[in-house]
Every structure is written in structure tokens, then in C-alpha cells.
PDB file of N, CA and C in Angstrom:
ATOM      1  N   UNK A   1      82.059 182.322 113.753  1.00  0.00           N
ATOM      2  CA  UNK A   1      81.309 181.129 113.410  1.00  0.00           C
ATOM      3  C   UNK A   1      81.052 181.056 111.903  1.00  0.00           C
ATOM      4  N   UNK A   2      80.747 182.122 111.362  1.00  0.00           N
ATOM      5  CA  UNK A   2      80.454 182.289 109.584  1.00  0.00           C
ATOM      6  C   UNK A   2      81.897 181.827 108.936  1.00  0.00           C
ATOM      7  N   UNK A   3      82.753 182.138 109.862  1.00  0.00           N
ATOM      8  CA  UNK A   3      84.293 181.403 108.647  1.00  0.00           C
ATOM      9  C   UNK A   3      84.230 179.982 108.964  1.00  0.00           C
ATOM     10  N   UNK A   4      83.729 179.599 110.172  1.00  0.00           N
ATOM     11  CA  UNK A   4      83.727 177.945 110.480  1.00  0.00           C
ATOM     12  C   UNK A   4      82.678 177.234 109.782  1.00  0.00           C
ATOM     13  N   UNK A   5      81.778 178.119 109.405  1.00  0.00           N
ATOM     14  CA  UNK A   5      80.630 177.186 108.609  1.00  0.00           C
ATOM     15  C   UNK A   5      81.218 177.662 107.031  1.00  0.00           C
ATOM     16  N   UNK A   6      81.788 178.608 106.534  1.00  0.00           N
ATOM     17  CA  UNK A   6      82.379 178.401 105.284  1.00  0.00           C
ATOM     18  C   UNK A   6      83.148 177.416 104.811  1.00  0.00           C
ATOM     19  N   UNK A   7      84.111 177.141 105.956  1.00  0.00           N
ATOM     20  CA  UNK A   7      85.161 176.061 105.945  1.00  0.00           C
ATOM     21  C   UNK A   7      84.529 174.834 105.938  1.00  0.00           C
ATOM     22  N   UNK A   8      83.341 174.626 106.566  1.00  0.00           N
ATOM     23  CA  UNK A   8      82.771 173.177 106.349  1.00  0.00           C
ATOM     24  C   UNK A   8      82.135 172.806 105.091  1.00  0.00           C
ATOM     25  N   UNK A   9      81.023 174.197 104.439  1.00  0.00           N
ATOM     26  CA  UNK A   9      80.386 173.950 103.459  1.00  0.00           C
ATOM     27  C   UNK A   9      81.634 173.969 102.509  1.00  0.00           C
ATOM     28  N   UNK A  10      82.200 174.390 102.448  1.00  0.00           N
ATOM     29  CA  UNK A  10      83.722 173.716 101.061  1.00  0.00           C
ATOM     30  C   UNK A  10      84.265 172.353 101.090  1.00  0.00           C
ATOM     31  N   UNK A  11      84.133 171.697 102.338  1.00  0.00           N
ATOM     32  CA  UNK A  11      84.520 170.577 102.500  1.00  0.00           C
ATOM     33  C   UNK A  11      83.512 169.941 102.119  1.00  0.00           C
ATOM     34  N   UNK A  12      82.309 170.112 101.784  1.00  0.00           N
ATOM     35  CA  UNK A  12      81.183 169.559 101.440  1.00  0.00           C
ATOM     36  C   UNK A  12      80.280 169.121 102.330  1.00  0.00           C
ATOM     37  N   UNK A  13      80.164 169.478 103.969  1.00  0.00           N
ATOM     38  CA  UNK A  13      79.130 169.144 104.775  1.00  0.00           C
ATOM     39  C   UNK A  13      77.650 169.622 104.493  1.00  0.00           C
ATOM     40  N   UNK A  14      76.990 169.002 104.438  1.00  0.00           N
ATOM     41  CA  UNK A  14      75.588 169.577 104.064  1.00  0.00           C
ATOM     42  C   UNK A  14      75.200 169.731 105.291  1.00  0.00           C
ATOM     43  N   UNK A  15      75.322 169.419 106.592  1.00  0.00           N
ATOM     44  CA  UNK A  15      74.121 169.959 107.537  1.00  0.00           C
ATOM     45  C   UNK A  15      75.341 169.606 109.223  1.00  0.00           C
ATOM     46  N   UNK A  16      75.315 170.636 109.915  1.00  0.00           N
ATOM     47  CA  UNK A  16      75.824 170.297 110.996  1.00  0.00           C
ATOM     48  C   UNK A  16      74.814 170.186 112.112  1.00  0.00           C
ATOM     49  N   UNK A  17      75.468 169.378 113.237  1.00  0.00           N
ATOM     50  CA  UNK A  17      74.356 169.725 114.529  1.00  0.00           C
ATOM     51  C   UNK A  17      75.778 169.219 116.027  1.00  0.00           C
ATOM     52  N   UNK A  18      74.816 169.556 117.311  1.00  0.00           N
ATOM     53  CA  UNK A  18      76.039 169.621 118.311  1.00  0.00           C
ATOM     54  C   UNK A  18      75.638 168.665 119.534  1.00  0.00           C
ATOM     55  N   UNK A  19      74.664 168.209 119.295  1.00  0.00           N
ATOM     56  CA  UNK A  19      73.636 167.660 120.536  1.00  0.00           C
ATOM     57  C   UNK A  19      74.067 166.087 120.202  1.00  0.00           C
ATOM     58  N   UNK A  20      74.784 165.510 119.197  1.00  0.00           N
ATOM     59  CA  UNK A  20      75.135 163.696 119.505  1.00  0.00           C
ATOM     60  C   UNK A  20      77.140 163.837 119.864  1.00  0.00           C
ATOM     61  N   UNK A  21      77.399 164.963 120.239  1.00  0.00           N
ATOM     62  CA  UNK A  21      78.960 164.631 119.965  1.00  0.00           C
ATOM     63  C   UNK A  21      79.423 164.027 121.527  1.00  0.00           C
ATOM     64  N   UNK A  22      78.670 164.623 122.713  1.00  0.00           N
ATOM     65  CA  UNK A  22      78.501 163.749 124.126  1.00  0.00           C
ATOM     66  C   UNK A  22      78.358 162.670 124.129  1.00  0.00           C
ATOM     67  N   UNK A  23      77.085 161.992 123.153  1.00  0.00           N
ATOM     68  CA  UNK A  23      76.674 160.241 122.714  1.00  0.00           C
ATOM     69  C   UNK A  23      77.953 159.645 122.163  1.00  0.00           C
ATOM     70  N   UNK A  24      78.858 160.327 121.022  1.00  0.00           N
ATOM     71  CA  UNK A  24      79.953 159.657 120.827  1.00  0.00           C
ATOM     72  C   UNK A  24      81.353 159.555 121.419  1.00  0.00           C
ATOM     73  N   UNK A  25      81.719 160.371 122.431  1.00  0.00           N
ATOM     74  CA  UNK A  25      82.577 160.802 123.439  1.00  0.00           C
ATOM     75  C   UNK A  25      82.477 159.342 124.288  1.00  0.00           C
ATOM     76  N   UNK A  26      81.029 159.443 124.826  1.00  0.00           N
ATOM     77  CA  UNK A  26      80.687 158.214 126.079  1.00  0.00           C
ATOM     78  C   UNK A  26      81.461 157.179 125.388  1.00  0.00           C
ATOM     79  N   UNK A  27      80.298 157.286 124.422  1.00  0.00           N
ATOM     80  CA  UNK A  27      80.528 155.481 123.432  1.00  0.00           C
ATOM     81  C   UNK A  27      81.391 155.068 123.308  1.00  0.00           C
ATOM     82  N   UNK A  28      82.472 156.286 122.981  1.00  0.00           N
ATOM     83  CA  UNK A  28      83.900 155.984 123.277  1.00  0.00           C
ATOM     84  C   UNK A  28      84.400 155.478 124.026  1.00  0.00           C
ATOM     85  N   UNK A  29      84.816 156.513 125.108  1.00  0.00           N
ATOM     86  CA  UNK A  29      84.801 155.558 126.542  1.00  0.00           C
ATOM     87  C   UNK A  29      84.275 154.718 127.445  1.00  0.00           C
ATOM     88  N   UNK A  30      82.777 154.551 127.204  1.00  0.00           N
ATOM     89  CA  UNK A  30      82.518 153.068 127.843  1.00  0.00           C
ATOM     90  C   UNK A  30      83.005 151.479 126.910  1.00  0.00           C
ATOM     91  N   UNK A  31      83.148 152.089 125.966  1.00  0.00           N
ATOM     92  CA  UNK A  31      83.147 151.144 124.272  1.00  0.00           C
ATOM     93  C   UNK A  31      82.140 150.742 123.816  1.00  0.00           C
ATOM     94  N   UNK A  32      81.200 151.444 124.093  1.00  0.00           N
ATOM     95  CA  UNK A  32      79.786 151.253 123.073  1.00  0.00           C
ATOM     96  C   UNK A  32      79.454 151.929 122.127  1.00  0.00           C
ATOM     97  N   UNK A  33      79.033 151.132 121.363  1.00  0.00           N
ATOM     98  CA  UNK A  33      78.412 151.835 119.419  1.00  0.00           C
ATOM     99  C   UNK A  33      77.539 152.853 119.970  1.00  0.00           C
ATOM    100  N   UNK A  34      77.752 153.413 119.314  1.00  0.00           N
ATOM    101  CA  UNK A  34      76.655 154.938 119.040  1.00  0.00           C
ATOM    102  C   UNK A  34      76.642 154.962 117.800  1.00  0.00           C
ATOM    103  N   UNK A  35      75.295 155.656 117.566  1.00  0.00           N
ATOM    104  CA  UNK A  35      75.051 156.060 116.217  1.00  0.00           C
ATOM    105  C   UNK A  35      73.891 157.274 116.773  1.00  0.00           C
ATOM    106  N   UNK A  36      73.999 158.111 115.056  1.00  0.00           N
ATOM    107  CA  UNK A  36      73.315 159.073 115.052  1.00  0.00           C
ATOM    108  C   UNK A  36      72.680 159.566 113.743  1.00  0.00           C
ATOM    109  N   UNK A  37      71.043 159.971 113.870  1.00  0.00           N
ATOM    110  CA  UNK A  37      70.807 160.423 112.398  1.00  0.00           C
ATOM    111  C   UNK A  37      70.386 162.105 112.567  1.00  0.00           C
ATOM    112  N   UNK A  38      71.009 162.488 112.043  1.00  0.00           N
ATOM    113  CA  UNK A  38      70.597 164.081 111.936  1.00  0.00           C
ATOM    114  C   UNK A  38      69.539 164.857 111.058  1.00  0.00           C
ATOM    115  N   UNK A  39      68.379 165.009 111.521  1.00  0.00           N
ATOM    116  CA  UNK A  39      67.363 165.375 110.283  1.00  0.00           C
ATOM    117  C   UNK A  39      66.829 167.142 110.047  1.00  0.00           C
ATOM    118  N   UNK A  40      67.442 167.663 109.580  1.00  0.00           N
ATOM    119  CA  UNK A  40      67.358 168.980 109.147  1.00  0.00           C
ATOM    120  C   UNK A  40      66.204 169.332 108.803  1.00  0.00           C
ATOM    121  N   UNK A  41      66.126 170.451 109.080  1.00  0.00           N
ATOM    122  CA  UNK A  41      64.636 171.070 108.881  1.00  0.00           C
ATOM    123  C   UNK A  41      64.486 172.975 108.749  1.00  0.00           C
ATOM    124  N   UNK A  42      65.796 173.058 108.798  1.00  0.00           N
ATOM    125  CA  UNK A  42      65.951 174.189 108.349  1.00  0.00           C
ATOM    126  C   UNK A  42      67.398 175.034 107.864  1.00  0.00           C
ATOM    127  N   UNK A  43      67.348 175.652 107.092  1.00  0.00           N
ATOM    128  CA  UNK A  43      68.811 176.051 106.504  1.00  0.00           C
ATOM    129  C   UNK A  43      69.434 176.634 107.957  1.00  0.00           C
ATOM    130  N   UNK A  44      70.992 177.037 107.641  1.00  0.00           N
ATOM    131  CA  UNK A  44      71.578 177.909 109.224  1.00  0.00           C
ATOM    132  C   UNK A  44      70.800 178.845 109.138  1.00  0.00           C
ATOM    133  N   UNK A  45      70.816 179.884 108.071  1.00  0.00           N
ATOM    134  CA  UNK A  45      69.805 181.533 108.049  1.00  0.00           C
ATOM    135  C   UNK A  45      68.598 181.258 108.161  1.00  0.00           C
ATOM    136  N   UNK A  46      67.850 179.957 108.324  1.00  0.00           N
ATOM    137  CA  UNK A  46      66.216 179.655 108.290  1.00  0.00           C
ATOM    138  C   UNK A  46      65.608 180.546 107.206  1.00  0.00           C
ATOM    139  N   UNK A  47      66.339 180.757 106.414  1.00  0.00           N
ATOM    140  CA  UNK A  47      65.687 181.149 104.768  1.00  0.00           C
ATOM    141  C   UNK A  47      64.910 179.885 104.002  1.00  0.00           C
ATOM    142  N   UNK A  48      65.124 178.830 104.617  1.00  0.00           N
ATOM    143  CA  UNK A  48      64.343 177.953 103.958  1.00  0.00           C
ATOM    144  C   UNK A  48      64.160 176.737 105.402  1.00  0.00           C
ATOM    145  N   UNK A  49      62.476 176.721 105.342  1.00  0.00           N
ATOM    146  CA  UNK A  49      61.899 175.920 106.246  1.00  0.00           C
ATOM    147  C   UNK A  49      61.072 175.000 105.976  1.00  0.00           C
ATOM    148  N   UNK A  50      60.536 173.812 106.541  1.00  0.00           N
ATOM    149  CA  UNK A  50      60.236 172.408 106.506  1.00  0.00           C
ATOM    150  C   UNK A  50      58.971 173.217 107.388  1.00  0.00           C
ATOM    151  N   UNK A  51      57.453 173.088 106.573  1.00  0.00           N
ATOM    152  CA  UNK A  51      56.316 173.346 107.178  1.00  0.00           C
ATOM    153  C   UNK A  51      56.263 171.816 108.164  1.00  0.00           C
ATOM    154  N   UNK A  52      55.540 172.628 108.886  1.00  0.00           N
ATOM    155  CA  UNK A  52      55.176 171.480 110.211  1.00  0.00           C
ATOM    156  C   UNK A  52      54.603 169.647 109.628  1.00  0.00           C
ATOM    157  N   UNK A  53      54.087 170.151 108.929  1.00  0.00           N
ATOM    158  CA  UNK A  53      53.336 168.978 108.522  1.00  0.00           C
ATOM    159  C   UNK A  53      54.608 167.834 107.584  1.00  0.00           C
ATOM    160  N   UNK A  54      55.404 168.714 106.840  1.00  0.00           N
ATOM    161  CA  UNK A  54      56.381 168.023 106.032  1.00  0.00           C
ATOM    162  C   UNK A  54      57.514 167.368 107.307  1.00  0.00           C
ATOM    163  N   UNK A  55      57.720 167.857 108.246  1.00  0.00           N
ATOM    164  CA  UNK A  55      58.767 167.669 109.748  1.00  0.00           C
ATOM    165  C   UNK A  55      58.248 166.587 110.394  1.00  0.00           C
ATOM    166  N   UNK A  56      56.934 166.313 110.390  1.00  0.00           N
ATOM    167  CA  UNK A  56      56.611 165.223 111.387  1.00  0.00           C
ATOM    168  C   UNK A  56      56.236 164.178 110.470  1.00  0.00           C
ATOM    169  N   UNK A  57      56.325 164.387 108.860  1.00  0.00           N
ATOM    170  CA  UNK A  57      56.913 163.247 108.134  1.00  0.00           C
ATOM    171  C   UNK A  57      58.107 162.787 108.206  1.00  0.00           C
ATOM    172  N   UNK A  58      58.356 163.802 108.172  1.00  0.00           N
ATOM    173  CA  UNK A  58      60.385 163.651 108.547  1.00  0.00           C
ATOM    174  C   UNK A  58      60.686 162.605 109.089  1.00  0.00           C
ATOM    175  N   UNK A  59      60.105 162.734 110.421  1.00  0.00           N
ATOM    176  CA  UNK A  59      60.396 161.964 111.417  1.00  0.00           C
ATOM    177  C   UNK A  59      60.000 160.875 111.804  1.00  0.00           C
ATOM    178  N   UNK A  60      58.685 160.577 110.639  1.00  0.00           N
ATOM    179  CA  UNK A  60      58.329 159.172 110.597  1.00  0.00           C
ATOM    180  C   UNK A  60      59.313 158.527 109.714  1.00  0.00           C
ATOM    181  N   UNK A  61      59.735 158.715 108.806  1.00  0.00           N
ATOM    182  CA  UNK A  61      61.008 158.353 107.806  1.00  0.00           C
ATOM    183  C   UNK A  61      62.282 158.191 108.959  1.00  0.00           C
ATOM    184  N   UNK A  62      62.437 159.252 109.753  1.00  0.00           N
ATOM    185  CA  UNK A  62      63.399 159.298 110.518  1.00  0.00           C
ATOM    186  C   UNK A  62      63.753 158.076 111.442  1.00  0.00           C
ATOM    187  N   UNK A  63      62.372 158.065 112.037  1.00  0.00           N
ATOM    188  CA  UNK A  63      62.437 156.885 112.739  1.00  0.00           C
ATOM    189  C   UNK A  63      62.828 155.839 112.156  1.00  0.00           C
ATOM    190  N   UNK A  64      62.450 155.254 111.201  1.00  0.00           N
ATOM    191  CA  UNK A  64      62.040 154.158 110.554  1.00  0.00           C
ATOM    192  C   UNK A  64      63.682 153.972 110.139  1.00  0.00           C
ATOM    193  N   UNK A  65      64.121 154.778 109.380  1.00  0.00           N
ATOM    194  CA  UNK A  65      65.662 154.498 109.043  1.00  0.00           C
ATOM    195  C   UNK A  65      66.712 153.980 110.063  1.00  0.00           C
ATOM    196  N   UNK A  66      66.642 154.920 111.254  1.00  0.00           N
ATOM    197  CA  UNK A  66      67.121 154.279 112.765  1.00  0.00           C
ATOM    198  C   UNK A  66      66.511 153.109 113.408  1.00  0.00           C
ATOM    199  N   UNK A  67      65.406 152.622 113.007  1.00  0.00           N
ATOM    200  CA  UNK A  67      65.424 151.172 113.437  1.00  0.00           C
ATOM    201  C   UNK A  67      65.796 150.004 112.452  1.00  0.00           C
ATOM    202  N   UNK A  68      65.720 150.761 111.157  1.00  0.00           N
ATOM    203  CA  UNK A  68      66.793 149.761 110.070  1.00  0.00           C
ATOM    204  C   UNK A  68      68.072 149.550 110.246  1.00  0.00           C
ATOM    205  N   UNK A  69      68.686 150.841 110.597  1.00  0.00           N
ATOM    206  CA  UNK A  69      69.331 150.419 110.498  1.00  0.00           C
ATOM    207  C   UNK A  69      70.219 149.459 111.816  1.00  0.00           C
ATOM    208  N   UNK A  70      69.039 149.570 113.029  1.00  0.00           N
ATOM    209  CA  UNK A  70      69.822 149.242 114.707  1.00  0.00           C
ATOM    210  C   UNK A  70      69.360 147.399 113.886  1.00  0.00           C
ATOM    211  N   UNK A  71      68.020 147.056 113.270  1.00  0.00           N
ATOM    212  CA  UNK A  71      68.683 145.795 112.871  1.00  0.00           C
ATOM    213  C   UNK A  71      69.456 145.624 111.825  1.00  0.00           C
ATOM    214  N   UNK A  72      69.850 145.861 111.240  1.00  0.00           N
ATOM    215  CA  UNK A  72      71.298 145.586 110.443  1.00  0.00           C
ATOM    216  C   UNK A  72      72.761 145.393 111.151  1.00  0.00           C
ATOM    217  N   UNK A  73      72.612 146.754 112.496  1.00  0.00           N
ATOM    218  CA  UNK A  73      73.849 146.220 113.213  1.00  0.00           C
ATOM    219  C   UNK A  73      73.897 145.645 114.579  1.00  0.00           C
ATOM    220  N   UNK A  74      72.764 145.062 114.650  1.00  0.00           N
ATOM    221  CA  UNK A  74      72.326 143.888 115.695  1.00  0.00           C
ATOM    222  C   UNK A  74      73.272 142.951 115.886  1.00  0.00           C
ATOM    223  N   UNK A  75      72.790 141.854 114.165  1.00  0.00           N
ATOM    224  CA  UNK A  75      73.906 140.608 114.083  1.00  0.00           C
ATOM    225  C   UNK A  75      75.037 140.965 114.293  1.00  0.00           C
ATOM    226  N   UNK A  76      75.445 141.811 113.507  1.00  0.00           N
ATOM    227  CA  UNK A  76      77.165 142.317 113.714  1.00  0.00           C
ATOM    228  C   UNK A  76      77.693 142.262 115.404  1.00  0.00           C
ATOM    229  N   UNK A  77      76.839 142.486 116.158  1.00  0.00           N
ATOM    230  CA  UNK A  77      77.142 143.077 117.555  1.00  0.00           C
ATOM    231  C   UNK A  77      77.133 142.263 118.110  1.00  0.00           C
ATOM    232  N   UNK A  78      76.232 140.981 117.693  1.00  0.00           N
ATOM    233  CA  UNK A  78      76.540 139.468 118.667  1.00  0.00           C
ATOM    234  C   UNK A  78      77.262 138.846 118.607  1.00  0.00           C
ATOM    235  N   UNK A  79      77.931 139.117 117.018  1.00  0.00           N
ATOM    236  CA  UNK A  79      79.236 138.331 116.683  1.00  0.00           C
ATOM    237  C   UNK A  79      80.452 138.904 117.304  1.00  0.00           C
ATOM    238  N   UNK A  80      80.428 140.171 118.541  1.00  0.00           N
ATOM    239  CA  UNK A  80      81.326 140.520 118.831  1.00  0.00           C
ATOM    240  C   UNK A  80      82.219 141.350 117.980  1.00  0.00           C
ATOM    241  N   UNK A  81      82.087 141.732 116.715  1.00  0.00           N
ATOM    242  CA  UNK A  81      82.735 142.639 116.470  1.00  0.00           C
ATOM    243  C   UNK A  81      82.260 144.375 116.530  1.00  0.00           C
ATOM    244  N   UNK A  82      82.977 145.094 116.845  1.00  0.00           N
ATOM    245  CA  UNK A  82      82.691 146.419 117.202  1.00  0.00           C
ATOM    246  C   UNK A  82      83.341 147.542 116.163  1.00  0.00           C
ATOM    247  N   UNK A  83      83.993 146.602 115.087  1.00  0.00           N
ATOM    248  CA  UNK A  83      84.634 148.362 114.263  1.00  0.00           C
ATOM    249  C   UNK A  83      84.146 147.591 112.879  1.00  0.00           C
TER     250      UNK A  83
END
């Protein structure tokens, strides 16, 4: 796993996670949009951590960005286009 996360951080990924790749699989095959925001809160080695109090800011930001952005691609979605 340490050569697979080397290989990513060179490619320049800043943060991985494994829990939306099912959401985009479906989406796929039913043909529905998915989206996903990933909010980090701790390095892979947890050498560096997000105190509790800074995390459930997080996630008020968090939220807030995911409902910006579900209206932004609202209109798009009534007009029928999907890519």
C-alpha cells in the first residue's frame, strides 16, 4: 500500500478516500450524476490532526459547498444534459 500511496502523491493527489467509489459505479449504471466532496481531517500517518472543534467546522463549510454546488447543477439537469 506505501508504494501505491507514493505513486499517487507524485501524481499530485493530495488526499484519497474509498467510501464514494460504489456512489459512482451505481451512477454509472443507473445514469445518474453523482458527486462527491472529500473532507480530510487527518494525514495517512495521523501525524497531523484536525482538533474536534476545527472538524465540525469543517463540516459546516462542507456542507454548505455541497449544497452550492447541487444548485449550480440543478439547472443543468433540467435542461437534460448529463456530461
Amino acid at each position: 500500500m506505501r508504494g501505491k500511496r507514493a505513486a499517487w502523491t507524485a501524481g499530485g493527489a493530495l488526499a484519497s478516500e474509498m467510501e464514494t467509489s460504489t456512489l459512482f459505479i451505481l451512477g454509472s449504471m443507473l445514469r445518474l450524476r453523482t458527486g462527491s466532496i472529500c473532507m480530510v481531517a487527518s494525514s495517512y500517518d495521523s501525524a497531523t490532526r484536525l482538533t474536534p472543534a476545527d472538524a465540525a467546522a469543517l463540516v459546516d463549510k462542507v456542507i454548505i459547498a455541497a449544497l452550492d454546488a447541487l444548485v449550480l447543477v440543478e439547472p443543468a439537469a433540467e435542461g437534460g444534459h448529463t456530461g
